[in-house]
N, C-alpha and C. Protein backbone atom coordinates (compact mmCIF):
# COMPACT_ATOMS: atom_id res chain seq x y z
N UNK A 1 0.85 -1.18 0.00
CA UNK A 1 0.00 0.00 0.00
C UNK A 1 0.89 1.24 0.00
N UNK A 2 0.23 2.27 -0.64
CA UNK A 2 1.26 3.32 -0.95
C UNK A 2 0.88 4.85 -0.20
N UNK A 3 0.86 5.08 0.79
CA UNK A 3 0.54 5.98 1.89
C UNK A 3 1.34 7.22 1.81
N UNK A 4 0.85 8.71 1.55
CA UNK A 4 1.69 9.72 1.44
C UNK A 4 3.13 9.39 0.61
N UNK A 5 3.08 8.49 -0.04
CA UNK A 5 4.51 8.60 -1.01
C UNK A 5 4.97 7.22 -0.01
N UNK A 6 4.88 6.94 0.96
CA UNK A 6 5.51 5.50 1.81
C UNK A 6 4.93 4.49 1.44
N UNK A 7 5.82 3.35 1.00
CA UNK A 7 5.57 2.00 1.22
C UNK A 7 5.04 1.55 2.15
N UNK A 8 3.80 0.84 2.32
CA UNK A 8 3.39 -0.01 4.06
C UNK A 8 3.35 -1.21 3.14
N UNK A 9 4.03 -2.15 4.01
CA UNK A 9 3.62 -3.52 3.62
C UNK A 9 3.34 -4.54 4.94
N UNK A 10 2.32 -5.01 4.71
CA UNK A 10 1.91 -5.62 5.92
C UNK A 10 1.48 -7.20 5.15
N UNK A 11 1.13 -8.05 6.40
CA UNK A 11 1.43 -9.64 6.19
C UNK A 11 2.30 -10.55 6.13
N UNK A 12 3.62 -9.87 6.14
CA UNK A 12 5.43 -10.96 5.33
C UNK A 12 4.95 -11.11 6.74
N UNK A 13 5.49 -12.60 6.75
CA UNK A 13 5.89 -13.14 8.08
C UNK A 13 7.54 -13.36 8.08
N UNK A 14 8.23 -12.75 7.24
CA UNK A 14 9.85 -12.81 7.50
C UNK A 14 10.43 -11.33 6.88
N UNK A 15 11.56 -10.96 6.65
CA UNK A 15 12.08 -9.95 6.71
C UNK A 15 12.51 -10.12 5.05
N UNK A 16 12.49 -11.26 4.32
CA UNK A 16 12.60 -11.62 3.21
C UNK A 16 11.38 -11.05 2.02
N UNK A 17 10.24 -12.01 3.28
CA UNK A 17 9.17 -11.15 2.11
C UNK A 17 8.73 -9.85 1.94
N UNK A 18 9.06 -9.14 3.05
CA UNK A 18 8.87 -8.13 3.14
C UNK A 18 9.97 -6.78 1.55
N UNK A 19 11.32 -7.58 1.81
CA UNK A 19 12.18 -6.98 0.72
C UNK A 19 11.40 -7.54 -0.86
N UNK A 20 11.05 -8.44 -0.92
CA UNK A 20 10.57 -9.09 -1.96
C UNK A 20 9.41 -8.40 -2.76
N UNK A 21 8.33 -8.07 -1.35
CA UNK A 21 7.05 -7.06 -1.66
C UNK A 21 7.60 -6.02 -2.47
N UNK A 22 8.40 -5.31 -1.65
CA UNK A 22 8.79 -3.92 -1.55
C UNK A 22 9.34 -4.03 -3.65
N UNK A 23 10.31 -4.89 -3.63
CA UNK A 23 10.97 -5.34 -5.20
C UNK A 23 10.24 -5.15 -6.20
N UNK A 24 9.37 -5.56 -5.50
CA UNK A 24 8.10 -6.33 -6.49
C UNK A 24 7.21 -5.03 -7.27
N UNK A 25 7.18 -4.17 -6.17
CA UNK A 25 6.03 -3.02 -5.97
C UNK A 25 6.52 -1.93 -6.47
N UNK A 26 8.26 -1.56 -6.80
CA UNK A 26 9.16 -0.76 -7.09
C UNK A 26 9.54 -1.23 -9.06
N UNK A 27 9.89 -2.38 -8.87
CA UNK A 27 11.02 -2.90 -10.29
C UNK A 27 10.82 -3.78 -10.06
N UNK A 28 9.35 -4.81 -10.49
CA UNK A 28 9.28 -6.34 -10.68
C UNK A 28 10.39 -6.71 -11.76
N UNK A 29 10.83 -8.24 -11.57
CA UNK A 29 11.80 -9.02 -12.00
C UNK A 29 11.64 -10.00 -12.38
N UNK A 30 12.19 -10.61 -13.40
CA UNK A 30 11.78 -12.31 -13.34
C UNK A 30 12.66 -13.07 -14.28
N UNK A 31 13.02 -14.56 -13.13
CA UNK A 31 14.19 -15.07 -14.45
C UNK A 31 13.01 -15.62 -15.62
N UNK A 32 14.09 -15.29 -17.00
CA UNK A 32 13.14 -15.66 -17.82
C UNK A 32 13.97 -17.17 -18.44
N UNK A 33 13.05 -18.06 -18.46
CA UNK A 33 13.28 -19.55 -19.13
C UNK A 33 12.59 -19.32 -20.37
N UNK A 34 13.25 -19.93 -21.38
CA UNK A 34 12.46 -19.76 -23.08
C UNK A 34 13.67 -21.19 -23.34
N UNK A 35 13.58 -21.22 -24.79
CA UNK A 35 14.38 -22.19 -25.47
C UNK A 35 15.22 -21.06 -26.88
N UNK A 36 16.18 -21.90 -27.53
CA UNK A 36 16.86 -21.12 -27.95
C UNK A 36 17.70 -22.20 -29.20
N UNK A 37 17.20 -21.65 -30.68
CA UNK A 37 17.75 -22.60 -31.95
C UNK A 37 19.38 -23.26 -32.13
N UNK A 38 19.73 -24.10 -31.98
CA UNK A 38 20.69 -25.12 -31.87
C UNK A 38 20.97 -25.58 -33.42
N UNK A 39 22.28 -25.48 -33.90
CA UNK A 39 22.71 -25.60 -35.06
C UNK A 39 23.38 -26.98 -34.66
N UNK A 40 23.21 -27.96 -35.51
CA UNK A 40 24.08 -29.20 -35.33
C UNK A 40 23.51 -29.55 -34.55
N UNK A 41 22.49 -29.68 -34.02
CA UNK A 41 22.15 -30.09 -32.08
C UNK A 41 21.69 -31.85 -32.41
N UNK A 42 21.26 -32.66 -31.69
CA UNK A 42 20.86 -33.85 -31.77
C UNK A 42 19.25 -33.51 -31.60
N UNK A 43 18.79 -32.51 -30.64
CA UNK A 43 17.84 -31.46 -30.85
C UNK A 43 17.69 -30.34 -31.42
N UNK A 44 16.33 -29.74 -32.14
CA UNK A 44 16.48 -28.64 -32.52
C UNK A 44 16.62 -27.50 -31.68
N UNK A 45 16.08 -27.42 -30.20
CA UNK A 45 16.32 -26.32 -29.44
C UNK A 45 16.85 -26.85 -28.33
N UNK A 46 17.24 -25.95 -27.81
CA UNK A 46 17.59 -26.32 -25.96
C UNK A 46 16.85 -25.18 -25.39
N UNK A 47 16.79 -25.77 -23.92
CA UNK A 47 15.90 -24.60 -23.08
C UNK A 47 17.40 -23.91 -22.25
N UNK A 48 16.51 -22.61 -21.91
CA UNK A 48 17.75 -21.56 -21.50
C UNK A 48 17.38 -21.14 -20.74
N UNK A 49 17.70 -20.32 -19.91
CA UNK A 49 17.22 -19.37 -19.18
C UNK A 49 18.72 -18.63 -18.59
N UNK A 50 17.76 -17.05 -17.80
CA UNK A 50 18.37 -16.31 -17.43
C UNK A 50 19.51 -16.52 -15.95
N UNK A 51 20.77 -15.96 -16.10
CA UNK A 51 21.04 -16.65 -14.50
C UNK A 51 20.84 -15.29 -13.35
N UNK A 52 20.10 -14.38 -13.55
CA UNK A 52 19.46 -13.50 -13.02
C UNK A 52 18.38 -13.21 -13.02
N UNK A 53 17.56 -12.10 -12.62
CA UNK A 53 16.34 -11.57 -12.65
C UNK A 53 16.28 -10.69 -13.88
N UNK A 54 15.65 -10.74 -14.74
CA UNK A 54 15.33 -9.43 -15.39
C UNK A 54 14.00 -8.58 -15.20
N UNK A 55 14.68 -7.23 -16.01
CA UNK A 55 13.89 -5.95 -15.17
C UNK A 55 12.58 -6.88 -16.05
N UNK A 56 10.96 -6.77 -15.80
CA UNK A 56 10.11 -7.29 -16.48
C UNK A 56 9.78 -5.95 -17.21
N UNK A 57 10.21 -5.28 -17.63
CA UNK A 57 10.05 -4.13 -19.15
C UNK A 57 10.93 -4.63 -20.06
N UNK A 58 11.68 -5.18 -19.51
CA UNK A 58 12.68 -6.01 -20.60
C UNK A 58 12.55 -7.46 -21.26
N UNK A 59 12.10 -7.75 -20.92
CA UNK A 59 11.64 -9.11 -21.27
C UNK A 59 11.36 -9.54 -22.24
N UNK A 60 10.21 -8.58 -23.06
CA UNK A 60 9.99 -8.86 -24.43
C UNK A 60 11.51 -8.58 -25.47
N UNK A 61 12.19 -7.55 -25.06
CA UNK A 61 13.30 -7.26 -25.77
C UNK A 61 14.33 -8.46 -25.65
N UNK A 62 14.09 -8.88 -24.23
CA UNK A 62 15.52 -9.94 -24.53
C UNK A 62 14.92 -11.42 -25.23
N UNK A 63 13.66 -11.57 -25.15
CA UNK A 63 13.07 -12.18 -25.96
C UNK A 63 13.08 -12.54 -27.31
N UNK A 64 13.36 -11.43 -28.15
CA UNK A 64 13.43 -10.93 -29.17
C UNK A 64 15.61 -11.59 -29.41
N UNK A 65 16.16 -10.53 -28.44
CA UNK A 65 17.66 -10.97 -28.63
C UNK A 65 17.70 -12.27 -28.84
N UNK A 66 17.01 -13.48 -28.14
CA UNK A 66 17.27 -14.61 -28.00
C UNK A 66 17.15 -15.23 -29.63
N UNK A 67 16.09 -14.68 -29.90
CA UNK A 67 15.26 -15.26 -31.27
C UNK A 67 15.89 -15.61 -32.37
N UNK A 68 17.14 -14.45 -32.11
CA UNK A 68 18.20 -13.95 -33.56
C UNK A 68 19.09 -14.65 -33.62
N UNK A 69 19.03 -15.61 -32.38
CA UNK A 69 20.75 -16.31 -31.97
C UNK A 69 20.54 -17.60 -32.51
N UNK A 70 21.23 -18.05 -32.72
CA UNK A 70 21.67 -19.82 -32.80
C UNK A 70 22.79 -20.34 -32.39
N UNK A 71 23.18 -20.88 -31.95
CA UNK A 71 24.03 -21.93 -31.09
C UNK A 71 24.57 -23.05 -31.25
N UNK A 72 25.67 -23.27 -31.50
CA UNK A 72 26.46 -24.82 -32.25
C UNK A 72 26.35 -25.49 -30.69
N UNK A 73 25.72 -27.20 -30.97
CA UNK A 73 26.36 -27.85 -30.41
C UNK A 73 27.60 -28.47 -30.73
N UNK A 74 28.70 -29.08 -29.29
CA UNK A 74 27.80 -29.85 -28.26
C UNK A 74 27.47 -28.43 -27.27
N UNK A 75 26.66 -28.40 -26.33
CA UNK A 75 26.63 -27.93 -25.11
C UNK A 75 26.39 -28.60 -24.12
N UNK A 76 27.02 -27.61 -22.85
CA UNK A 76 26.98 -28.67 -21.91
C UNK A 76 25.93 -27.61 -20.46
N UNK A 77 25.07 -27.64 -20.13
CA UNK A 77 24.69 -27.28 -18.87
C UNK A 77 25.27 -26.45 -18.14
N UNK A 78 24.75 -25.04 -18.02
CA UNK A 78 25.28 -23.91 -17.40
C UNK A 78 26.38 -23.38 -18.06
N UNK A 79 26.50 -23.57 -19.41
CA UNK A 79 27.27 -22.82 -21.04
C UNK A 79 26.49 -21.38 -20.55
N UNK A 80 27.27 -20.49 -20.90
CA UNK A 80 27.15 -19.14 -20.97
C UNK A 80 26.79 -18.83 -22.57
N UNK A 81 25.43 -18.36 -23.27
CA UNK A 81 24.93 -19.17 -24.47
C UNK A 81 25.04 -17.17 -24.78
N UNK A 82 24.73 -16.53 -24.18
CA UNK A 82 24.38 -14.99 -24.35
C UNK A 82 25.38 -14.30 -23.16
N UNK A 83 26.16 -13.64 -23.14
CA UNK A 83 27.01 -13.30 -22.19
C UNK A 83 26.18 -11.56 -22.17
N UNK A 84 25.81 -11.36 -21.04
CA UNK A 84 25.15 -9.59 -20.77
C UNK A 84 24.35 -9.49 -22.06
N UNK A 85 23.11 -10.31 -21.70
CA UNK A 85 21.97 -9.57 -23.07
C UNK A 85 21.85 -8.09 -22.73
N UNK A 86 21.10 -7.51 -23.92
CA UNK A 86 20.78 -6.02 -23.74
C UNK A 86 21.76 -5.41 -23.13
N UNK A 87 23.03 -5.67 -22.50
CA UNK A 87 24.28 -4.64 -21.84
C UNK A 87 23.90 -5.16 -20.56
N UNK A 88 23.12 -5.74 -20.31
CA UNK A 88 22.60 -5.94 -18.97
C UNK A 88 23.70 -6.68 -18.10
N UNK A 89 23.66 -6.86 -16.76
CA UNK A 89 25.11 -7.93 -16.32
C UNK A 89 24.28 -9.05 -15.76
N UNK A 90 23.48 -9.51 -16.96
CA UNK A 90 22.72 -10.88 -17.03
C UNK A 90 23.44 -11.74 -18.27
N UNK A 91 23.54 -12.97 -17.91
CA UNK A 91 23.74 -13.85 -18.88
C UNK A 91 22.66 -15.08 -19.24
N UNK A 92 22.60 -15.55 -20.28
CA UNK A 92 21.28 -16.27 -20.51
C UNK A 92 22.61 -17.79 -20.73
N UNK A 93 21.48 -18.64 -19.82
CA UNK A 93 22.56 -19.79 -20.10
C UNK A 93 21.52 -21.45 -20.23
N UNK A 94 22.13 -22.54 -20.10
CA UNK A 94 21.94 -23.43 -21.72
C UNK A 94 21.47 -24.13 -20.23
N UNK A 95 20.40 -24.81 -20.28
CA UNK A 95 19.34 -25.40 -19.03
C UNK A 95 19.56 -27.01 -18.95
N UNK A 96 20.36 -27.68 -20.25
CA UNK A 96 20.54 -29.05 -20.14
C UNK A 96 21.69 -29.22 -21.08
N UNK A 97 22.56 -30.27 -21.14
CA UNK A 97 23.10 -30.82 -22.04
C UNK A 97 22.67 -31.01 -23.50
N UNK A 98 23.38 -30.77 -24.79
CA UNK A 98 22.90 -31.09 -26.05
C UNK A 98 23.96 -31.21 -26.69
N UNK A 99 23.91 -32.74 -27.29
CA UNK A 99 24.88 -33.43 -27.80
C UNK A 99 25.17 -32.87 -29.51
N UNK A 100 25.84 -33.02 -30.08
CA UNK A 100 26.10 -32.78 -31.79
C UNK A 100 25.26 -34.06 -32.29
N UNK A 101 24.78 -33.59 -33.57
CA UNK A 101 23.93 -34.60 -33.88
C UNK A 101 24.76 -35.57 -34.90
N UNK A 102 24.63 -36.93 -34.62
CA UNK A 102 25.57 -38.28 -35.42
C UNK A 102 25.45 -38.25 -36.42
């Protein structure tokens, strides 16, 4: 609740949710998981995701970054696939193993 310009947040039963509310209510965030086109792969995509939060105004944009990319296998799990999308000091990284295809 937003009182004379102050934050009140009432209900967290820890000191966690309370920062979390507050996050939330200021600059929501969210890691984003998508999949991402694999050249050579044994699959055509692998799933990815962010190893941070992103701002959620951004989302559709890094969305978009992801789209343009393709990716040689092999990969291996927690590959750094996008190093700082958008300039951001987020990296988007590779969610499973993906072998070269035989």
């Amino acid at each position: 609740e937003n009182v004379n310009g102050e934050l009140i947040i009432e209900g967290h039963s820890c000191k966690r949710g309370e920062v979390y509310a507050r996050d939330e209510f200021i600059s929501p965030k969210r890691i984003l998981t998508t999949t991402m086109r694999v050249e050579n792969g044994f699959l055509p995509l692998i799933p990815v995701r962010s190893n941070s939060a992103i701002p959620k105004e951004r989302l559709r944009a890094t969305l978009r970054e992801i789209a343009k990319m393709k990716v040689k296998a092999p990969i291996k799990m927690g590959d750094v696939l996008i190093e700082h999308v958008l300039g951001l000091e987020i990296n988007i990284i590779a969610s499973r193993d993906l072998i070269e295809e035989a």
